[in-house]
Protein backbone atom coordinates (compact mmCIF):
# COMPACT_ATOMS: atom_id res chain seq x y z
CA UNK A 1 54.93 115.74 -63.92
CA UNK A 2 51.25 115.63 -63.68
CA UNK A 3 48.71 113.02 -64.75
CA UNK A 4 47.00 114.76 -67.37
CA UNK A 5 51.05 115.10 -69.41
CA UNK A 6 51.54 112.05 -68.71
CA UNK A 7 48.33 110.94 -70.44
CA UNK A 8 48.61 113.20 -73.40
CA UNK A 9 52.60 111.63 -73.81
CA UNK A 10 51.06 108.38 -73.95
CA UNK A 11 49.14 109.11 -76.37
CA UNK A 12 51.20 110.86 -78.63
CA UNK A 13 53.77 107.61 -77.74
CA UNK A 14 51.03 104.78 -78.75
CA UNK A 15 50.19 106.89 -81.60
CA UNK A 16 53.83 107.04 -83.04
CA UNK A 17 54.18 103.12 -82.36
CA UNK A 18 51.40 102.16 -84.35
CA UNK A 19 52.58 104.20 -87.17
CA UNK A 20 56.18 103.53 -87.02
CA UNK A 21 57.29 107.11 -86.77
CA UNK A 22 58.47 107.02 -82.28
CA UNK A 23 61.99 108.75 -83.29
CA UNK A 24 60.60 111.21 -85.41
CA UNK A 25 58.16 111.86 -83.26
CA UNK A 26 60.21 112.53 -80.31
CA UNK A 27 62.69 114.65 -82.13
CA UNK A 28 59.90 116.79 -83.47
CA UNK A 29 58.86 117.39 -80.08
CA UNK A 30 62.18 117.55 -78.58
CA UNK A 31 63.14 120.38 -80.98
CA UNK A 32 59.66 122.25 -79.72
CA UNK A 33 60.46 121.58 -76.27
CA UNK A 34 63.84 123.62 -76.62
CA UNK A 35 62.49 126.44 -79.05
CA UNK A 36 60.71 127.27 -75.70
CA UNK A 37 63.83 126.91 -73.64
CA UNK A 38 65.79 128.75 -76.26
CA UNK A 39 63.23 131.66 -76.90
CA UNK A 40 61.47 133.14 -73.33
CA UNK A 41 58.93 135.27 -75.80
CA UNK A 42 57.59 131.91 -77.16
CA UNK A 43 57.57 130.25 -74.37
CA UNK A 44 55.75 132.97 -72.47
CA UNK A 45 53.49 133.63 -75.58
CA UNK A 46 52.39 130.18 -75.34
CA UNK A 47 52.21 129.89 -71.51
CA UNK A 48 50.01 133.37 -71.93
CA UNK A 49 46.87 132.55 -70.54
CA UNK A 50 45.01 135.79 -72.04
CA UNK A 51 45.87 134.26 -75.87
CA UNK A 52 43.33 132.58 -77.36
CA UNK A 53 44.50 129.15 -77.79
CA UNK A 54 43.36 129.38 -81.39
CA UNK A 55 46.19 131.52 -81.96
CA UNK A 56 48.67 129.43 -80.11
CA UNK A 57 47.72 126.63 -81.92
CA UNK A 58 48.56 128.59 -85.51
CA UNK A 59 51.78 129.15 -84.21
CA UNK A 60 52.44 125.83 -83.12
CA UNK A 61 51.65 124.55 -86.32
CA UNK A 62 53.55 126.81 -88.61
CA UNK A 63 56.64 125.29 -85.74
CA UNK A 64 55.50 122.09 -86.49
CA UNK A 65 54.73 122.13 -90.04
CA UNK A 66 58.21 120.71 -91.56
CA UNK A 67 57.85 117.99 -88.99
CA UNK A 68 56.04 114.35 -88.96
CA UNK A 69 52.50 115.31 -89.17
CA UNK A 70 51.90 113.34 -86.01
CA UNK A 71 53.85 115.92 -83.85
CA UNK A 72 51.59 118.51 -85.98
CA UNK A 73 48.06 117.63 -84.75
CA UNK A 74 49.66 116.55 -81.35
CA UNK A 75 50.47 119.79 -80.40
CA UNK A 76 47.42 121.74 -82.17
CA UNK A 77 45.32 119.66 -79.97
CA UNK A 78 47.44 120.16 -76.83
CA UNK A 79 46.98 123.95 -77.48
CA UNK A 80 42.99 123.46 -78.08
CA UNK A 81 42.87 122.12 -75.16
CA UNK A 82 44.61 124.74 -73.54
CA UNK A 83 47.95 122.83 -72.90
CA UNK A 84 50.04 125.12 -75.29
CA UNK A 85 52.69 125.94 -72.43
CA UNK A 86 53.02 122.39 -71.70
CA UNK A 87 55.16 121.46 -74.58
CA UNK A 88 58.21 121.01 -72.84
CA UNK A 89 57.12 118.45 -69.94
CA UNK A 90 55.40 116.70 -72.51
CA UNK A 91 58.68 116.29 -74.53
CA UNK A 92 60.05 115.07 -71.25
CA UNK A 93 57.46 112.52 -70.78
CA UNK A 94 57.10 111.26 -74.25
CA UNK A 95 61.08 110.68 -73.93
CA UNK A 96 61.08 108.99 -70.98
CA UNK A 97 58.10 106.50 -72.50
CA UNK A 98 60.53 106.16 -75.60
CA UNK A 99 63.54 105.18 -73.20
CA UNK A 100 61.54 102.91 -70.95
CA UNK A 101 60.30 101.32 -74.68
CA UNK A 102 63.93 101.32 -75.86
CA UNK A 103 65.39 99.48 -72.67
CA UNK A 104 67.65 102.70 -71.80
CA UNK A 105 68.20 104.18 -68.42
CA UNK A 106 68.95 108.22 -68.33
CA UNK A 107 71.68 108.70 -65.17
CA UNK A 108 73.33 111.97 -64.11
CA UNK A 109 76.23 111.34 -62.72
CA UNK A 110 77.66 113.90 -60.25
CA UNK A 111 81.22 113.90 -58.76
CA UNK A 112 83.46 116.39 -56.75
CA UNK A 113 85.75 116.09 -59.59
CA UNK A 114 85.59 115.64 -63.50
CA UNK A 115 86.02 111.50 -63.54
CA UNK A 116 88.44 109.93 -66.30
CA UNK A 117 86.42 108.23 -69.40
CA UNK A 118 87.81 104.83 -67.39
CA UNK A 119 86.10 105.77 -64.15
CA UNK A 120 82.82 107.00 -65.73
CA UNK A 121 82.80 103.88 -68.38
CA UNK A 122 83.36 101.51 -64.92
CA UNK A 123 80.20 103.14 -63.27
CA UNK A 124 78.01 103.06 -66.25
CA UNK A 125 78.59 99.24 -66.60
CA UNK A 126 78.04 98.88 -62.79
CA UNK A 127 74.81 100.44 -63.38
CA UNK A 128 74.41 98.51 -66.66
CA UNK A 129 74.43 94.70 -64.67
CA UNK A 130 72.36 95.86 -61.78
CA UNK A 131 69.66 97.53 -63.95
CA UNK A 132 69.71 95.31 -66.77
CA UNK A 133 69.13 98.38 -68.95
CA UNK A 134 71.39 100.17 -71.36
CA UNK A 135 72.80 103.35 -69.95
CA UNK A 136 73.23 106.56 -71.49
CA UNK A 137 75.36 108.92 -68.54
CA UNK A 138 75.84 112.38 -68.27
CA UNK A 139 78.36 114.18 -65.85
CA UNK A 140 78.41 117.25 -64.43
CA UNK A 141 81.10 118.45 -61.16
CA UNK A 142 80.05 119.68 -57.90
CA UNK A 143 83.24 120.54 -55.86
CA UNK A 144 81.03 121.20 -53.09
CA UNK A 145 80.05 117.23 -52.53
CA UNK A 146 84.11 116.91 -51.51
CA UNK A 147 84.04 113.50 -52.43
CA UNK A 148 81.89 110.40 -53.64
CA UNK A 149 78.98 110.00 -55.97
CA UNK A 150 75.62 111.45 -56.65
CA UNK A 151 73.32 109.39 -59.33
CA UNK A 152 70.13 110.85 -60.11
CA UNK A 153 67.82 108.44 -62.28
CA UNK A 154 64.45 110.00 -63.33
CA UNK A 155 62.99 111.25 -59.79
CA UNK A 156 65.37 109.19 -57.88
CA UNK A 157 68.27 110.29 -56.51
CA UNK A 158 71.26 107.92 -54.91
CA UNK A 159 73.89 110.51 -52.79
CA UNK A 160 77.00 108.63 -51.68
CA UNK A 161 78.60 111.85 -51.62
CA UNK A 162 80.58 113.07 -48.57
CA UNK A 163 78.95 115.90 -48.04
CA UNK A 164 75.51 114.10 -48.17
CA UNK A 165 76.92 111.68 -45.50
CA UNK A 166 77.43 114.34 -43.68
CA UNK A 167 74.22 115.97 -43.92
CA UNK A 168 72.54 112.94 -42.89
CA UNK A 169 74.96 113.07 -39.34
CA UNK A 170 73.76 116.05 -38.73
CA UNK A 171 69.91 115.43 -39.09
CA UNK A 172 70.96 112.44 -37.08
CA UNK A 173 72.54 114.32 -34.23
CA UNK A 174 69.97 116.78 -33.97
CA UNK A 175 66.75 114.69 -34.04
CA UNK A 176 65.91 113.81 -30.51
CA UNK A 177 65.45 109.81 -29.10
C-alpha cells in the first residue's frame, strides 16, 4: 500500500475513534470496497481518469448516503482529491488499523489438504500464545505445496511447506560458493 492510503486510512480511523462510530465506519467502507470488486463498471468508472472527480464524488455519495456520515465525506474528499479508485486499498488499510486497535491478527492459513476444525483450532492457538493477539484464520488448500504449512500474516509470509523446502534446495544448489 502506499503512504498517501495509508495516511488518508488514518485519518478516516482517528476520525471514527473520536466519534465512537470505528465499526460503522469500517463496514461502510468495507461494503464500498466490494461494490468495486463486485461491479468492474464502477470500479473502472471511478478508476477513470478522464471523469471529472466532481462526478465521481456524486456517485460516491449517493453509495454512501445510507451510511455513517463519516464514511460519506471520507470518500467525497478522497474523490476531490482525485483518490476515487482508491476505495478499496483504503478499506484494506482502515481494517488493518481497526485490527491492530482491536488486538486481532488476520492469518491465512494454507495446507496441501483441507485441515480438521481440531488441527486448524490447534494452530490458531499456537499462533494465539506466540503473538499475544487474538486470531481470526482463514484456510484455503493448495495440493501443490504436498505437505506442511503456509501462514501469510499481512505482508509476511511463513512457508513450511514441502514444496517451499524444496524450492529453497534448489536456489541452494544452484547458487555458486
Amino acid at each position: 500500500m502506499g503512504i498517501a492510503q495509508r495516511m488518508y486510512a488514518r485519518a478516516l480511523f482517528e476520525a471514527a475513534q473520536e466519534a465512537n462510530r470505528v465499526d460503522a465506519v469500517a463496514s461502510d467502507l468495507a461494503a464500498l470496497a466490494a461494490a468495486m470488486d463486485d461491479v468492474p463498471a464502477l470500479r473502472a468508472f471511478l478508476r477513470n481518469p478522464q471523469i471529472d472527480p466532481a462526478g465521481k464524488a456524486e456517485v460516491l455519495a449517493q453509495l454512501a448516503a445510507d451510511g455513517d456520515e463519516l464514511t460519506g465525506n471520507f470518500v467525497r474528499l478522497a474523490a476531490e482529491k482525485g483518490r476515487a479508485g482508491e476505495i478499496s486499498e483504503f478499506s484494506k488499510e482502515l481494517e488493518a488499523l481497526v485490527a491492530q486497535s482491536q488486538n486481532r491478527l488476520s492469518v491465512e492459513l494454507t495446507t496441501s489438504y483441507e485441515l480438521s476444525d481440531d488441527e486448524a483450532q490447534s494452530i490458531v492457538q499456537t499462533i494465539e500464545k506466540a503473538s499475544g493477539r487474538t486470531v481470526e484464520a482463514t484456510r484455503s488448500v493448495d495440493p501443490d505445496l504436498i505437505g506442511g504449512i503456509v501462514l501469510q500474516v499481512g505482508s509476511h509470509r511463513a512457508d513450511g511447506s514441502v514444496r517451499g523446502r524444496l524450492e529453497r534446495l534448489r536456489h541452494e544448489l544452484a547458487t555458486p560458493r
